[in-house]
Protein backbone atom coordinates (compact mmCIF):
# COMPACT_ATOMS: atom_id res chain seq x y z
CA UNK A 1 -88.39 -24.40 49.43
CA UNK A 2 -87.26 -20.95 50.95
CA UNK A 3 -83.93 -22.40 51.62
CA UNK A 4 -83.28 -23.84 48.23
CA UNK A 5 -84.03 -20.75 46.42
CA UNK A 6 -81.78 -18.79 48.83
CA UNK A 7 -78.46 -21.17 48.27
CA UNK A 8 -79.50 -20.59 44.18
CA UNK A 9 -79.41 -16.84 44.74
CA UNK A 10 -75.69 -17.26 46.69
CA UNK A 11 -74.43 -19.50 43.64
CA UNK A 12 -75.90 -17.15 41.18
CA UNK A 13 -73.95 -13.62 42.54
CA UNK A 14 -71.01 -15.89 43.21
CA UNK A 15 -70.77 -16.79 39.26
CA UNK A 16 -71.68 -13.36 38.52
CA UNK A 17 -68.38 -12.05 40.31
CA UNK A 18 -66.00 -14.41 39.22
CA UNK A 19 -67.32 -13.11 35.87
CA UNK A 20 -66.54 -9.74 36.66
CA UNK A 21 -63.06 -10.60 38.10
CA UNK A 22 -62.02 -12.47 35.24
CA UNK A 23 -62.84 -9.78 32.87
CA UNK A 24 -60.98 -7.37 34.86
CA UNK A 25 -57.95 -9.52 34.99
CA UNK A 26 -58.27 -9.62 31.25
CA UNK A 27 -57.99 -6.07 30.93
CA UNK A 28 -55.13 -5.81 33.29
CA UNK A 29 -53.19 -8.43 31.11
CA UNK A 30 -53.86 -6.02 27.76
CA UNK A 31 -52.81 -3.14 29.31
CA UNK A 32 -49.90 -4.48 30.90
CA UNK A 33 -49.05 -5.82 27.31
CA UNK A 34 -49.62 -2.44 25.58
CA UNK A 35 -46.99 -1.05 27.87
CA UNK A 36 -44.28 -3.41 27.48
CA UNK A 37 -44.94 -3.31 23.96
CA UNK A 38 -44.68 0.83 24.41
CA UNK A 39 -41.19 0.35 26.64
CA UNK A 40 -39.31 -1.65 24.40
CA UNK A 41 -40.26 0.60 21.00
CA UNK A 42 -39.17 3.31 22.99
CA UNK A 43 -35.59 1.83 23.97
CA UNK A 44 -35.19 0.63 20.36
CA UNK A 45 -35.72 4.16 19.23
CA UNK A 46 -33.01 5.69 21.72
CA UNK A 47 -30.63 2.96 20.99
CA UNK A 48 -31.20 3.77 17.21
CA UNK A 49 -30.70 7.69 17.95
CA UNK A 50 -27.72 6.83 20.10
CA UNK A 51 -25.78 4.80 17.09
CA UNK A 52 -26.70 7.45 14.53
CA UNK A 53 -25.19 10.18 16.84
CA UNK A 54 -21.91 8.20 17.46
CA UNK A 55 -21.86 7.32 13.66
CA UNK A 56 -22.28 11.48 12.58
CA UNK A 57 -19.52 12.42 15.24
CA UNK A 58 -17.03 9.47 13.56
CA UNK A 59 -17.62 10.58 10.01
CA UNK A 60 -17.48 14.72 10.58
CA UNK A 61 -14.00 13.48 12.74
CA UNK A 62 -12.78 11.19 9.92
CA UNK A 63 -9.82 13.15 8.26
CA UNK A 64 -9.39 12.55 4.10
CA UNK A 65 -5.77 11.49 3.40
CA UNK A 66 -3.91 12.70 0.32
CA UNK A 67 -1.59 10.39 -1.26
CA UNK A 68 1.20 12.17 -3.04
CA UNK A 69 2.95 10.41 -5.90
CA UNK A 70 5.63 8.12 -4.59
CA UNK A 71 5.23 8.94 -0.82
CA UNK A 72 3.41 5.46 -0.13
CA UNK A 73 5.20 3.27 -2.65
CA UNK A 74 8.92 4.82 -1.40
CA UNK A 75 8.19 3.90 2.06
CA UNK A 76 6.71 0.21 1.55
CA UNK A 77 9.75 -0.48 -1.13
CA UNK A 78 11.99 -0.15 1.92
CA UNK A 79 14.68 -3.32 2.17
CA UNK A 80 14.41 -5.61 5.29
CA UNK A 81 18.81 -4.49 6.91
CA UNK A 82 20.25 -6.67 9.07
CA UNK A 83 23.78 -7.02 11.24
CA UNK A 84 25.41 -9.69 12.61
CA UNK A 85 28.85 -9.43 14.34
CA UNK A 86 30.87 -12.00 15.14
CA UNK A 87 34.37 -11.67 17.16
CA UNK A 88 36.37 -13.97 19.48
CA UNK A 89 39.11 -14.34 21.88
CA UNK A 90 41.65 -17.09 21.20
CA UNK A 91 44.10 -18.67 23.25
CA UNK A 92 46.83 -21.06 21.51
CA UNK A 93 48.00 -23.32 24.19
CA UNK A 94 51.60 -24.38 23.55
CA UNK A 95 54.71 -22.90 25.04
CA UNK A 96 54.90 -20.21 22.29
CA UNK A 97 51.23 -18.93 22.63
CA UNK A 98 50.91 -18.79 19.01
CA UNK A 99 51.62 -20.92 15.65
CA UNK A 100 51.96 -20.60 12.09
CA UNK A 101 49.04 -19.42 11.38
CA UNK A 102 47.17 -18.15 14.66
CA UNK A 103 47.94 -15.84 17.69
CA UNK A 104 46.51 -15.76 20.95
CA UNK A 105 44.72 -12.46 21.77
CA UNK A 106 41.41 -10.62 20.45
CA UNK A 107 40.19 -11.05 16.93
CA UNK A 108 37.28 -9.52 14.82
CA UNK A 109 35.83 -11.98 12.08
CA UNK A 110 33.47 -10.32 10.34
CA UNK A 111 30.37 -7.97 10.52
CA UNK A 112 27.84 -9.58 7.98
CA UNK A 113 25.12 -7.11 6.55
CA UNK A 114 22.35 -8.68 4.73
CA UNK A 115 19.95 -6.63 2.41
CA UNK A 116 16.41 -8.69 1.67
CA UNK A 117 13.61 -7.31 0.33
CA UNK A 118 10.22 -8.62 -1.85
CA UNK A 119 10.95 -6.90 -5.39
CA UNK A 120 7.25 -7.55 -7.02
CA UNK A 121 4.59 -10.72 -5.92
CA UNK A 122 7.02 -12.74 -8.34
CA UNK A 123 10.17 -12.57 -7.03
CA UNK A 124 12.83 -11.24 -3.56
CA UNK A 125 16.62 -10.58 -3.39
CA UNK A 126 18.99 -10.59 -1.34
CA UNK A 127 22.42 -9.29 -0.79
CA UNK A 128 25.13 -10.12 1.80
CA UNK A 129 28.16 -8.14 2.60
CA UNK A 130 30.98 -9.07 4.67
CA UNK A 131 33.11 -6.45 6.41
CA UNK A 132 36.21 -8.12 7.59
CA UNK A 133 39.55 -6.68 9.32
CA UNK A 134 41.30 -5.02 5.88
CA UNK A 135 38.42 -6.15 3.46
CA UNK A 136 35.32 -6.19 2.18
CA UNK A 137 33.89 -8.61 -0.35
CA UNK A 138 30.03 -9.79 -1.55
CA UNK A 139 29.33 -13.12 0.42
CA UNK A 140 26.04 -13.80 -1.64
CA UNK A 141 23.72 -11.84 -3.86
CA UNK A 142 21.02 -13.56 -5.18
CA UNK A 143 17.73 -13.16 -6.82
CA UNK A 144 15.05 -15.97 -6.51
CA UNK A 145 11.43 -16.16 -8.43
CA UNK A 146 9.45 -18.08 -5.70
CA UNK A 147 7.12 -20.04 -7.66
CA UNK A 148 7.58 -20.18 -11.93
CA UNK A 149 6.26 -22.93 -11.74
CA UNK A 150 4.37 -25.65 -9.22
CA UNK A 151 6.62 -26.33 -6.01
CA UNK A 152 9.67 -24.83 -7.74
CA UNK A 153 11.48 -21.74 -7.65
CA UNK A 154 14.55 -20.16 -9.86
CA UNK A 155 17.60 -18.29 -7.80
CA UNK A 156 20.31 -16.73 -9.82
CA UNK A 157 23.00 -15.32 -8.86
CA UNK A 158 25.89 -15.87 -6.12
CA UNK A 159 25.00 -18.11 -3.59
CA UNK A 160 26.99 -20.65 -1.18
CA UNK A 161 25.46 -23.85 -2.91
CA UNK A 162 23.79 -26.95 -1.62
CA UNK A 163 26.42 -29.25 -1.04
CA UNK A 164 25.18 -31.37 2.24
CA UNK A 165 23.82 -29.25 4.97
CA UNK A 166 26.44 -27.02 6.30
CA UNK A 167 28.16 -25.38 4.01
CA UNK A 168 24.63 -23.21 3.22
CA UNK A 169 25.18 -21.44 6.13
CA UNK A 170 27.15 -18.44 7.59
CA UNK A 171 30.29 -18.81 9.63
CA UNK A 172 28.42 -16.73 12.72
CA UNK A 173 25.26 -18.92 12.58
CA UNK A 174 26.84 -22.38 12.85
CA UNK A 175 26.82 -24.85 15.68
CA UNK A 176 30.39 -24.46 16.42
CA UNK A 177 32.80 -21.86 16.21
CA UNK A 178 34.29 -23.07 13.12
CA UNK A 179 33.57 -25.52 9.82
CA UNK A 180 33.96 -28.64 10.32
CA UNK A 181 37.62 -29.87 9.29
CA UNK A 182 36.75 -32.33 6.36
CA UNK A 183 34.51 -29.07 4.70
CA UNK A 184 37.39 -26.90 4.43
CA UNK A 185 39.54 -29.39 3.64
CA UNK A 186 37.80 -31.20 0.34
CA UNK A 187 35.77 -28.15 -0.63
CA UNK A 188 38.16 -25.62 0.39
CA UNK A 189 38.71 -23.18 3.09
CA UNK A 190 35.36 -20.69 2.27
CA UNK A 191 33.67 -23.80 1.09
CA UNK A 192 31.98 -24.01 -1.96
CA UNK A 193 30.37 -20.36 -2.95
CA UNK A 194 30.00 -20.03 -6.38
CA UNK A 195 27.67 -18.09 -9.34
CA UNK A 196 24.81 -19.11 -11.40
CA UNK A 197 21.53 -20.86 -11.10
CA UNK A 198 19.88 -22.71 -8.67
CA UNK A 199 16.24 -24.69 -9.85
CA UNK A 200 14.64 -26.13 -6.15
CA UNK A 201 11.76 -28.03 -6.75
CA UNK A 202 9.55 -29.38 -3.68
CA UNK A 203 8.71 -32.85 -5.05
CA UNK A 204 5.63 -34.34 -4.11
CA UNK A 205 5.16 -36.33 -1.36
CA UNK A 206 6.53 -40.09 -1.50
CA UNK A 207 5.42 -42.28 1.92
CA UNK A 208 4.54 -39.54 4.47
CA UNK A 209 7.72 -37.78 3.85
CA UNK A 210 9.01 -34.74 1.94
CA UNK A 211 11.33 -34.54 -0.99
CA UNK A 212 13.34 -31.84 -2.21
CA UNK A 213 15.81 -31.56 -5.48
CA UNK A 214 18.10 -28.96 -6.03
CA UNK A 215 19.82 -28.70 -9.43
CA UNK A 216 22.49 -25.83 -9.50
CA UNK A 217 24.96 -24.58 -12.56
CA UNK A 218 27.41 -22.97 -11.77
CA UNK A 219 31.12 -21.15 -13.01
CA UNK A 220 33.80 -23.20 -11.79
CA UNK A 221 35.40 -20.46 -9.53
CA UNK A 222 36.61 -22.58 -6.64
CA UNK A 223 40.17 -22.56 -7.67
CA UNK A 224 40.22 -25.36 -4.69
CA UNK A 225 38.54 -28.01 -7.40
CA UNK A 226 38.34 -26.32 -10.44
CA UNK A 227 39.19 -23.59 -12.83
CA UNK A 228 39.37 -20.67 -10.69
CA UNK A 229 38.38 -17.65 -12.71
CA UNK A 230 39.28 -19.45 -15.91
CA UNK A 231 36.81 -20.82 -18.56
CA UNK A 232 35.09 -23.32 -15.85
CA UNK A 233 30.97 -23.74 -17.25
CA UNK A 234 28.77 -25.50 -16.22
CA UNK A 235 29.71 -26.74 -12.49
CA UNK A 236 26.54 -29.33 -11.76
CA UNK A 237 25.26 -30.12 -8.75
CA UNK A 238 22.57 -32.03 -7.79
CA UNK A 239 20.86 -32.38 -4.01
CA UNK A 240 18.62 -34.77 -3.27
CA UNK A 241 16.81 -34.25 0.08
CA UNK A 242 13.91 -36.82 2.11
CA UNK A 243 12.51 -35.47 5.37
CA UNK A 244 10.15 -37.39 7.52
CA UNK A 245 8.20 -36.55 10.79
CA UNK A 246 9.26 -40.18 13.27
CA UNK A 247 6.74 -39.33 15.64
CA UNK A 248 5.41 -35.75 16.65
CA UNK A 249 8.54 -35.16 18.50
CA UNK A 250 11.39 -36.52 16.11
CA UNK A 251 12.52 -36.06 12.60
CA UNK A 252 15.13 -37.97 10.05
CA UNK A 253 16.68 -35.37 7.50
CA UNK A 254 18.29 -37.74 4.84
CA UNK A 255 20.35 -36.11 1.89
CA UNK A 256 22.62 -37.24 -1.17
CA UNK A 257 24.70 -34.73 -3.41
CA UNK A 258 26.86 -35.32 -6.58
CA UNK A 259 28.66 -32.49 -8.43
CA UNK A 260 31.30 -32.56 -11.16
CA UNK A 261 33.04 -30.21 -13.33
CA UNK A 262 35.87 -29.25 -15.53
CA UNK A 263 39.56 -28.05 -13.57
CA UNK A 264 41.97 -27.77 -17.19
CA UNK A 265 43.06 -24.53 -18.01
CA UNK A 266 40.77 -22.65 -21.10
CA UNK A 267 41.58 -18.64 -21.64
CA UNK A 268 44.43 -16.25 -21.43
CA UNK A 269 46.80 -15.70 -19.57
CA UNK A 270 49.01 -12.68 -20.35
CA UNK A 271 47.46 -12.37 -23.91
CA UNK A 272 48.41 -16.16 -24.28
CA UNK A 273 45.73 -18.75 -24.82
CA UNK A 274 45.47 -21.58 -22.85
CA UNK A 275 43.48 -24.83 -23.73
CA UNK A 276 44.75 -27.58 -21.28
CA UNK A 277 43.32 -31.13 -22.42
CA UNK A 278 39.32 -31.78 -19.90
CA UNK A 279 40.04 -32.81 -16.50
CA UNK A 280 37.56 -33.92 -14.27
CA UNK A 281 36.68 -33.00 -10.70
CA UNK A 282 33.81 -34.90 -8.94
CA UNK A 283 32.53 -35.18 -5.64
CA UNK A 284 29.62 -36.83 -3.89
CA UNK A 285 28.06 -36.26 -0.35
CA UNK A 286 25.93 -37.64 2.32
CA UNK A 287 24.39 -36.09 5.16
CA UNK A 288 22.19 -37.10 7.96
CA UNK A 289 20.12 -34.69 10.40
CA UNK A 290 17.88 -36.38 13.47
CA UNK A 291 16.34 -33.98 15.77
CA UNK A 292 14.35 -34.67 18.80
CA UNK A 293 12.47 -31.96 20.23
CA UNK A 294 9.63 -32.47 22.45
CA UNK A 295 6.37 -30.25 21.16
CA UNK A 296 5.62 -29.36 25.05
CA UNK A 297 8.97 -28.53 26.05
CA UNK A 298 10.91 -27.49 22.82
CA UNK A 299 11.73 -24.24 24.15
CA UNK A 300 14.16 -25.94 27.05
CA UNK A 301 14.91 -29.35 25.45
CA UNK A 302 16.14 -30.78 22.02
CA UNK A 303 18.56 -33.32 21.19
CA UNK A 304 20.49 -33.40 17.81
CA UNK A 305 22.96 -35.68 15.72
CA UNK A 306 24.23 -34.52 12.88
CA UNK A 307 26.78 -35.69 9.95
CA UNK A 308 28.37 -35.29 6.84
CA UNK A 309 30.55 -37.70 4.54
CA UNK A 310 32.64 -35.98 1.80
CA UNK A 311 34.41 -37.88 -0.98
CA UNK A 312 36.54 -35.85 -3.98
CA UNK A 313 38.43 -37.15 -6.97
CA UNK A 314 40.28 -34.48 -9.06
CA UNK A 315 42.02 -35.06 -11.85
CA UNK A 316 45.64 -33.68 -12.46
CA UNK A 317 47.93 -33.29 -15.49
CA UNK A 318 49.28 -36.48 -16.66
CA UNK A 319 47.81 -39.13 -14.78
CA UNK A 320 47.90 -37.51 -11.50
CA UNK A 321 44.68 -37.30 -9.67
CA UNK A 322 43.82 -36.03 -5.82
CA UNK A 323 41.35 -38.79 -4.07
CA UNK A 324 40.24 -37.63 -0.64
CA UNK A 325 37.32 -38.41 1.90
CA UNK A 326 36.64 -37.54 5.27
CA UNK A 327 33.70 -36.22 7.36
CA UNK A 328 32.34 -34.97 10.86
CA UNK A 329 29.64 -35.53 13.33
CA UNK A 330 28.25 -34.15 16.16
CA UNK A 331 26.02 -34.18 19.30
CA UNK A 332 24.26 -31.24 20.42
CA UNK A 333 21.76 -31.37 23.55
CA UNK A 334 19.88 -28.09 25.02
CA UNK A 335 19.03 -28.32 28.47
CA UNK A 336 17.54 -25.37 30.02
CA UNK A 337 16.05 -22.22 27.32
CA UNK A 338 19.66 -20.74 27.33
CA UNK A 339 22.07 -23.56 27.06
CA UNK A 340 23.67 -25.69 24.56
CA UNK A 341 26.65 -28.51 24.91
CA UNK A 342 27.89 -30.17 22.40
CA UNK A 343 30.88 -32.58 21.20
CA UNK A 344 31.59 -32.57 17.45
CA UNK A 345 34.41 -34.97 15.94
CA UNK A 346 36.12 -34.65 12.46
CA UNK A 347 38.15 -36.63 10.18
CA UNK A 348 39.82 -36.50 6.92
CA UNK A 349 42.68 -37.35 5.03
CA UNK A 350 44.88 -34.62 3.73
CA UNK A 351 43.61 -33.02 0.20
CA UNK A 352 46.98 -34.21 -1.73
CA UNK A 353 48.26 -36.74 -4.06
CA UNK A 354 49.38 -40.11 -2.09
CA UNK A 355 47.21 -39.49 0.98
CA UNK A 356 46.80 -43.39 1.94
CA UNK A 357 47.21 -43.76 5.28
CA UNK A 358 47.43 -40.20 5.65
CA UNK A 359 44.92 -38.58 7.95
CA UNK A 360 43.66 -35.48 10.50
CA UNK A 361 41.24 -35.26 13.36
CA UNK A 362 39.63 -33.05 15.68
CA UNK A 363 37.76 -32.81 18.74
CA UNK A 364 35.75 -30.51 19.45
CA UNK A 365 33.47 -30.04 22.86
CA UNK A 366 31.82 -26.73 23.14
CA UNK A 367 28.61 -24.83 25.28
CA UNK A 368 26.90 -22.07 24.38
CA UNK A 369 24.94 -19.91 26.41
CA UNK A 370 21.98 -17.16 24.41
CA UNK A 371 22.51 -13.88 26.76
CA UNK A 372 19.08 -13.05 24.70
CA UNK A 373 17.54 -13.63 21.37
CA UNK A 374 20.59 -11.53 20.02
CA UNK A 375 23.53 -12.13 21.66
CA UNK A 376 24.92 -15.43 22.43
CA UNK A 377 28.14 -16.38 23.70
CA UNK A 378 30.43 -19.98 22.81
CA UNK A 379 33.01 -21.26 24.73
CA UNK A 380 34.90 -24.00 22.77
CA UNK A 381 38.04 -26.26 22.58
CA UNK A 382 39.70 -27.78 19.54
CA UNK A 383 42.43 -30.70 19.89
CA UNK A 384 43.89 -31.40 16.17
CA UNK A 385 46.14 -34.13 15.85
CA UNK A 386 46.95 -36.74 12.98
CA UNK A 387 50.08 -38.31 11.03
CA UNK A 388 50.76 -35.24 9.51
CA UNK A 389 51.47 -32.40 11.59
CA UNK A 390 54.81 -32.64 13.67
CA UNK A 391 52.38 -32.17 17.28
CA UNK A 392 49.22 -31.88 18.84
CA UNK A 393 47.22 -28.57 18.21
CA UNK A 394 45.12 -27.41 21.12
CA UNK A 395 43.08 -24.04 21.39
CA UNK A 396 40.51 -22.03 23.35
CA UNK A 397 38.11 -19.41 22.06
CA UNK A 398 35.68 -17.57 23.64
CA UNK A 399 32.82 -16.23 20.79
CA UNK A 400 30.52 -13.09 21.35
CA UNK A 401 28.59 -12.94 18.49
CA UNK A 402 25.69 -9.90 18.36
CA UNK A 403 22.84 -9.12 15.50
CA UNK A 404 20.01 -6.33 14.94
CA UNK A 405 17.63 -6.49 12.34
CA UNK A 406 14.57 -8.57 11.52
CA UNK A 407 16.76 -11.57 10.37
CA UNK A 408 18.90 -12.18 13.11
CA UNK A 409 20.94 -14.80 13.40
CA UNK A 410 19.73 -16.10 10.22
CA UNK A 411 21.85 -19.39 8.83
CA UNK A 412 21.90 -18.12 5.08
């Protein structure tokens, strides 16, 4: 009996410490709680007084600034000016070193300034001048409303039109050294650079590719085709253009272009008026752009093809007319970041009455090597031959051509 009321007595003050332990472990827990609680109000409050300090030191620093009238506008109204040179060496190689119309030695082309600037959210210009050796005349100057309506845009003023793909662009920012032959032969020597209006409308999208019209009237001032600076309005030209993306590394650049106009006489000439009976010039074209440039190497690799058809019929007085065609094409291949080879081949009969069987070509291999994003350097050879010339023509340039300016190098 003794022993069975002693082992209750153990199991009683064992219960009655555990009880005691657990309510001091209890406490513990609250106050532990209290003073994390405690800790992290206090941090929130220094944090707090920290950001209010930094934000009262930037605001007594922060300096009022006083706009005068004009000072902002004048400076953000400033045009976009741009310079690209262009000059050569040229070596004729027959016995005489020179022809009847070239020399070998150093030449200057031209030093191209171009003027661009937004003139208000609807609309940009741009102006082009041409400095060359003993003159100076306005290449383009244009002004173009970007958006008058959906996908289309107004230009007006003098531009080098839309005929094909090349003759858009600038004599320093071509592929080659020169046009090809059949451009300045059927659309004349500067190609076809004219005044007026140009509508471009982005048409919508047709089978996965992209279709653009261009619809330009213009004065007949290519003497070349039509009136010169006599009574020549409206020149019309229309450019149809389909693009489509092959695959992610190729694209097919298809276009079509018709033009016609008037190239009689209508005006005065020495107080005289002059109203020659409508003759007709017209002209179609076809080009073809494929490009293959692969998307992880495009800096160092691309492969190109490019031609052009041309085909003219101008009427003459009496029942003369001038019927011409011709065309060029090239291959272009970059191999490394800074080179470029290329072969380009032209043909074309002569731009004269009774041309059949008449006919010029041209070969014309040529690398170019990009010193930097604003100097590049050409090396090319020309062999022109044909029924009509009494020989062979062969010649070597070497081309430096240099730009500054945010647009350099720019094609039009």
């Amino acid at each position: 009996m003794i022993f069975r009321l002693l082992i209750i007595v153990i199991l009683l003050s064992i219960n009655l410490v555990l009880a005691q332990d657990s309510t001091k472990v209890i406490e513990l827990e609250r106050r532990l709680k209290a003073l994390e609680e405690k800790f992290e109000q206090s941090e929130l409050e220094k944090i707090m007084k920290e950001a209010e300090s930094i934000a009262t030191e930037k605001a007594e620093k922060k300096e009022t600034k006083v706009f005068k009238s004009g000072q902002r506008s004048l400076q953000a109204l400033n045009p976009e000016i741009s310079v690209a040179s262009d000059a050569f060496g040229q070596f004729i190689l027959n016995k005489d070193f020179f022809d009847e119309e070239n020399r070998s030695g150093a030449h200057f082309r031209v030093a191209e300034v171009q003027i661009q600037s937004p003139l208000d959210p609807f609309s940009t210009t741009k102006v082009i001048l041409e400095f060359k050796p003993g003159d100076v005349e306005f290449a383009e100057a244009y002004l173009t409303w970007n958006r008058i309506l959906p996908n289309i845009s107004l230009t007006a003023g003098k531009f080098r039109q839309q005929f094909g793909v090349v003759n858009r662009w600038h004599a320093h920012a071509l592929d080659q050294f020169d046009f090809p032959l059949a451009l300045t032969t059927i659309l004349g020597k500067e190609g076809l650079n004219q005044m007026g209006i140009s509508l471009d409308w982005l048409l919508p999208p047709l089978f996965k590719s992209v279709n653009y019209l261009t619809l330009q009237l213009t004065n007949g001032q290519n003497e070349h085709l039509f009136a010169g600076e006599m009574f020549s309005f409206p020149v019309v030209l229309v450019h149809f253009k389909n693009y489509r993306d092959l695959n992610r590394d190729t694209y097919l650049e298809v276009g079509f272009t018709g033009m016609e106009g008037t190239n009689n006489l209508r005006g005065y000439i020495a107080g005289e008026k002059i109203k020659e009976p409508v003759r007709w010039t017209r002209l179609a074209g076809l080009d073809l752009s494929f490009l293959w440039e692969p998307v992880a190497r495009a800096r160092y690799q691309y492969f190109l093809w490019r031609s052009e058809l041309y085909y003219v019929n101008k009427e003459l007085p009496g029942t003369n007319k001038i019927t011409t065609w011709g065309g060029y094409s090239y291959l272009e291949y970059k191999f490394a970041r800074r080179w470029h080879v290329g072969m380009r081949f032209d043909y074309t009969q002569p731009f004269k009455i009774s041309n059949s069987g008449k006919y010029l070509y041209q070969i014309v291999p040529y690398v170019t090597w990009w010193q930097s994003p604003w100097v590049k350097l050409r090396l090319q050879y020309n062999f022109l031959n044909g029924n009509v010339i009494d020989q062979a023509k062969n010649t070597l340039r070497l081309q430096i051509t240099w730009a500054i300016g945010p647009h350099k190098h720019e094609r039009y």
